[in-house]
Protein backbone atom coordinates (compact mmCIF):
# COMPACT_ATOMS: atom_id res chain seq x y z
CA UNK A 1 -1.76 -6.20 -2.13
CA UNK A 2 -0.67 -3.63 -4.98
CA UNK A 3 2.44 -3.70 -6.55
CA UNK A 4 4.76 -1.76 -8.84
CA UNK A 5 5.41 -2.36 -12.41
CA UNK A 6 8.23 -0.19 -12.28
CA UNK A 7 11.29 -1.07 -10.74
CA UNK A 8 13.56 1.89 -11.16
CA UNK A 9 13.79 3.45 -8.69
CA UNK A 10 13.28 0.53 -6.36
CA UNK A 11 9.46 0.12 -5.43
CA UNK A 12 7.78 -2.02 -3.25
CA UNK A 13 4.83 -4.21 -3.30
CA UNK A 14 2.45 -2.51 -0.23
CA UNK A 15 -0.23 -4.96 1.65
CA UNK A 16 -2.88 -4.23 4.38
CA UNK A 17 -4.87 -6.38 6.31
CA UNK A 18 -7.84 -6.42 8.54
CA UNK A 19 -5.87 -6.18 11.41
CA UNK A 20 -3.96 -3.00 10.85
CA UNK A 21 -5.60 0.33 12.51
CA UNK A 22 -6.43 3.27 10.62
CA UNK A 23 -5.57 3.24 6.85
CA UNK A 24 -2.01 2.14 7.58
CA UNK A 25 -0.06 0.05 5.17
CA UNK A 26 3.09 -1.92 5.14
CA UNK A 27 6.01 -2.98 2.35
CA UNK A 28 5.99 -6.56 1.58
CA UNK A 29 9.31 -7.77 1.51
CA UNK A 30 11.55 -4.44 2.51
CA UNK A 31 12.50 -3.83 6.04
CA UNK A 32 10.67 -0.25 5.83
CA UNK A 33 8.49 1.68 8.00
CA UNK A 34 4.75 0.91 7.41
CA UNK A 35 3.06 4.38 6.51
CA UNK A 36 -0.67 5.61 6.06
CA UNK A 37 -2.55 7.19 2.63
CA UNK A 38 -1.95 3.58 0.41
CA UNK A 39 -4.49 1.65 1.02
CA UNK A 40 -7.25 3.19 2.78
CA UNK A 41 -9.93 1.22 3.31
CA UNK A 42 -11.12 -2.32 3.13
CA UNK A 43 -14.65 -3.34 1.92
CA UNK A 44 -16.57 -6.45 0.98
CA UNK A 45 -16.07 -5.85 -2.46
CA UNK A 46 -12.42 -4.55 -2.61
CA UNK A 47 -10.28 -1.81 -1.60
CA UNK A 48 -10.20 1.99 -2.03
CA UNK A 49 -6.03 3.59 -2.48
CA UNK A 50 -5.54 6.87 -1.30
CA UNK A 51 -2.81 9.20 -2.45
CA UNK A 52 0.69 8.04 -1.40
CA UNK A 53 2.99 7.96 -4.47
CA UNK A 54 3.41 3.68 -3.81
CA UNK A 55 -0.28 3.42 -4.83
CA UNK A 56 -1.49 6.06 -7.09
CA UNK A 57 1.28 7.52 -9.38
CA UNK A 58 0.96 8.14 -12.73
């Protein structure tokens, strides 16, 4: 799970599990589409982000 420091304008904490195809990616808590280029890719020591503004925005 990453989430947001920043909550104007509204942002959402964004989760992926094992089970999810591809590098898709949901909200937690918002009734919003689940998208793909957050969290890319699971491995045994951690995750890798990829470039959607949710997850890597500075």
């Amino acid at each position: 799970m990453i989430k947001h420091d920043i909550q104007s304008p509204a942002q959402y904490a964004v989760f992926r599990t094992s089970m999810m195809a591809g590098d898709y990616s949901a909200y937690l808590g918002a009734a919003l589409a689940g998208f793909t280029g957050a969290i890319i890719g699971m491995n045994a020591d951690g995750f890798g982000i990829g470039t959607h503004t949710s997850v890597n925005k500075i």
